[in-house]
N, C-alpha and C. Protein backbone atom coordinates (compact mmCIF):
# COMPACT_ATOMS: atom_id res chain seq x y z
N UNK A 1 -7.05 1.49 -0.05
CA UNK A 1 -7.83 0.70 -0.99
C UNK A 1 -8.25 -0.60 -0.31
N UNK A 2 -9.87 -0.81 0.20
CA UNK A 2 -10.03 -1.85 0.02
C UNK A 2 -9.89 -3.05 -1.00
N UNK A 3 -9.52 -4.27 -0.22
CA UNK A 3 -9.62 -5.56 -1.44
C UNK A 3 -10.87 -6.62 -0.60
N UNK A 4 -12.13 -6.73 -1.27
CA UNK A 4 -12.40 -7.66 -0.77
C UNK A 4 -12.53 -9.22 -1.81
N UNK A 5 -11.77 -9.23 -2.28
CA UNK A 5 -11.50 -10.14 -2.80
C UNK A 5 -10.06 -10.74 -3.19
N UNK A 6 -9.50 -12.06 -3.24
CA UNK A 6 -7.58 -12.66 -3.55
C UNK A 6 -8.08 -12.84 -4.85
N UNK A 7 -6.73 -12.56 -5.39
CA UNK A 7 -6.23 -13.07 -6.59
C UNK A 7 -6.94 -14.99 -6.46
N UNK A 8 -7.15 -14.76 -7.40
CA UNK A 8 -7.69 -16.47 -7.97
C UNK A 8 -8.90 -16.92 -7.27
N UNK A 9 -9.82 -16.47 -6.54
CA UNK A 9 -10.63 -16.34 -5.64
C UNK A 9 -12.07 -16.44 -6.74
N UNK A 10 -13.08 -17.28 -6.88
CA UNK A 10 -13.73 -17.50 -7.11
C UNK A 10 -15.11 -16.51 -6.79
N UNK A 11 -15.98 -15.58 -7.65
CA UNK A 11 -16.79 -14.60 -7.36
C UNK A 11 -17.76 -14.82 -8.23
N UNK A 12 -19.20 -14.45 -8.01
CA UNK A 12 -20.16 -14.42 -8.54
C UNK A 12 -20.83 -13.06 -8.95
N UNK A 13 -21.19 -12.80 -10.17
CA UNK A 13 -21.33 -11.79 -10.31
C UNK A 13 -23.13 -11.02 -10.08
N UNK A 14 -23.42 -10.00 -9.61
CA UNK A 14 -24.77 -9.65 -9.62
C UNK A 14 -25.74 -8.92 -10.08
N UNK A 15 -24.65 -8.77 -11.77
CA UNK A 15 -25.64 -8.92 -12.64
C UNK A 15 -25.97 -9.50 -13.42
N UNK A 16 -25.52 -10.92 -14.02
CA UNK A 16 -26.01 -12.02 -14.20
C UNK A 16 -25.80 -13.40 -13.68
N UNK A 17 -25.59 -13.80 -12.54
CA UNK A 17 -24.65 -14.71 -11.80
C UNK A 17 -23.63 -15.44 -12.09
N UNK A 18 -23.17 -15.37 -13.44
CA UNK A 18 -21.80 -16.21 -13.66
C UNK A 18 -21.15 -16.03 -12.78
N UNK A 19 -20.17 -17.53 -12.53
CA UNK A 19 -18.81 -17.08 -11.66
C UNK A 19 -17.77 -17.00 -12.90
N UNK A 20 -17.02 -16.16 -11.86
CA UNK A 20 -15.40 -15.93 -12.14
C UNK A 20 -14.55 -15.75 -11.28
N UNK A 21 -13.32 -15.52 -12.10
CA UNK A 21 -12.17 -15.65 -11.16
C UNK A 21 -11.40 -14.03 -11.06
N UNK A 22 -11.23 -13.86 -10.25
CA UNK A 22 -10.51 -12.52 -9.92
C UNK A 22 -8.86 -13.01 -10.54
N UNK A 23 -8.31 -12.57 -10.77
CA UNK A 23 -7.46 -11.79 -11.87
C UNK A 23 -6.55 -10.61 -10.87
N UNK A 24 -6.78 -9.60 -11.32
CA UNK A 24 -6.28 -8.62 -10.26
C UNK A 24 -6.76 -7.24 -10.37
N UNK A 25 -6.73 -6.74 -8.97
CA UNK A 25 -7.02 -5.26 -8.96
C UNK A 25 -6.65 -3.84 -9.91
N UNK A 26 -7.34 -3.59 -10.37
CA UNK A 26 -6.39 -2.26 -11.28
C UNK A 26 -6.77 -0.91 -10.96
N UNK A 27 -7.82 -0.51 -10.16
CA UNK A 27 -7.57 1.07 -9.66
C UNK A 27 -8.67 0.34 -8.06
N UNK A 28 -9.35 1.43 -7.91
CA UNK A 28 -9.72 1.17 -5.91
C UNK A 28 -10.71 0.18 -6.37
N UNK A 29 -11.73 0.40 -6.91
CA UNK A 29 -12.94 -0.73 -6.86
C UNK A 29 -13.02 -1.07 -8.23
N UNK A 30 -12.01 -1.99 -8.89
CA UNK A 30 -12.38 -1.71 -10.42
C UNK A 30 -11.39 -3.39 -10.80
N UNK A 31 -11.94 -4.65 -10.92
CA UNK A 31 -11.39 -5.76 -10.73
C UNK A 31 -11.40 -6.41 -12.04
N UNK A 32 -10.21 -7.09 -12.53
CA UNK A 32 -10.58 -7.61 -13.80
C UNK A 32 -10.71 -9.00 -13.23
N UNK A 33 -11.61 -9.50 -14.11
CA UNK A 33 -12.33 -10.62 -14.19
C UNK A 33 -12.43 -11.74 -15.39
N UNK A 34 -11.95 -13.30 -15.30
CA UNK A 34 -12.17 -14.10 -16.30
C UNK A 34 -13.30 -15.44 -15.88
N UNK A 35 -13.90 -15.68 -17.26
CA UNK A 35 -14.76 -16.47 -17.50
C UNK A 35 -14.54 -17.88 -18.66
N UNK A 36 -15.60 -18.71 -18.09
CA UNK A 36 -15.04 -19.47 -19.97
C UNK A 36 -16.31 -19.62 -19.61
N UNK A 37 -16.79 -19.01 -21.56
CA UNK A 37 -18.43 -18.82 -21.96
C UNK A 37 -18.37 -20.32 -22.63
N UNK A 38 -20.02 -20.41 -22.43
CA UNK A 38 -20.14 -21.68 -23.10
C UNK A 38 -20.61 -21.81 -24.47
N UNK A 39 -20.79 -20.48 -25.00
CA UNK A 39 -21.56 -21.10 -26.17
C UNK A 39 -20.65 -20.49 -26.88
N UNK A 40 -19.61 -19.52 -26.56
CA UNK A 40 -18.52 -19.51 -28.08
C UNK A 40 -16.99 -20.79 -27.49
N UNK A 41 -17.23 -21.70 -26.18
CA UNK A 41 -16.12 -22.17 -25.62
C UNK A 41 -14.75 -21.60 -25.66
N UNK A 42 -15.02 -20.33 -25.12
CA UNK A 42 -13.14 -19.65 -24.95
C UNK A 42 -13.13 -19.00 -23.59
N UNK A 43 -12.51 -18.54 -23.03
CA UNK A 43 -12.16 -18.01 -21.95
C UNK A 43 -11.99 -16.43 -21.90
N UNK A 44 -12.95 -15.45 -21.57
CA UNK A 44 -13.20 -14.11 -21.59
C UNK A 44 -12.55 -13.60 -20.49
N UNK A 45 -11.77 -12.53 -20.66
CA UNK A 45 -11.68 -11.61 -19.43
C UNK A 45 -12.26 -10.41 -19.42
N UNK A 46 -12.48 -9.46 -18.83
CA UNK A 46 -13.53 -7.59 -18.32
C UNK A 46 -13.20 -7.50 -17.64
N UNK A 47 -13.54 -6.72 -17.24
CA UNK A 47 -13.11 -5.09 -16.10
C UNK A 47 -14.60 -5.13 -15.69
N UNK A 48 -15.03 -5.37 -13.83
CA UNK A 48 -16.01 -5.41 -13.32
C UNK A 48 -15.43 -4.09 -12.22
N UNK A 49 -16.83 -3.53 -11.96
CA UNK A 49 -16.81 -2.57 -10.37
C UNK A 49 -16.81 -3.46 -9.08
N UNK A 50 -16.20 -3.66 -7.89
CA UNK A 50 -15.92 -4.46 -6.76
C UNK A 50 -17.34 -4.78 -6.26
N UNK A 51 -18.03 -3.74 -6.39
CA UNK A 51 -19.78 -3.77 -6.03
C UNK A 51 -20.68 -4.50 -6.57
N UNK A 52 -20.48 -4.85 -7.75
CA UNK A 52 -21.13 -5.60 -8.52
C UNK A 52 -20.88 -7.15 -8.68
N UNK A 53 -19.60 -7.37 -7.46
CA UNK A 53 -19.54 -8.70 -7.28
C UNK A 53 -19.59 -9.83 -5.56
N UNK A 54 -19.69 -10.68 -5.74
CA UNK A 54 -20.52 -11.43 -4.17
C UNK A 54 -19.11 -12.57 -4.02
N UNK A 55 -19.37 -13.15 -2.92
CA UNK A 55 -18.13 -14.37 -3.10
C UNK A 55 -19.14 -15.63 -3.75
N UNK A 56 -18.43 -16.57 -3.86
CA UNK A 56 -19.36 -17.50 -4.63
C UNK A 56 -19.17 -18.66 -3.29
N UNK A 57 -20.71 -19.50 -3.58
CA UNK A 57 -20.31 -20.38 -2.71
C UNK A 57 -20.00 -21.61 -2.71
């Protein structure tokens, strides 16, 4: 299993560019992911594909 991404590691996503934070791995390319949205102000987590995310800069 590739990881290209650490735990707590800051990522941008490419399909709408929010960043987030990696969280942790849960099967080969399949990363959960948290956010804090701004217009309900709470902190979201999902389940992203490894492909669908960039490092942030």
């Amino acid at each position: 299993m590739r990881k290209l991404f650490k735990k707590g590691e800051h990522v941008r996503s490419k399909i709408d560019g929010k960043v987030m934070e990696v969280l942790k791995y849960l099967k080969s390319n399949l990363v959960e992911v948290r956010w804090f949205d701004l217009q309900t102000k709470e902190v979201r987590t999902n389940k992203i594909k490894e492909d669908k995310l960039s490092k942030a800069a």
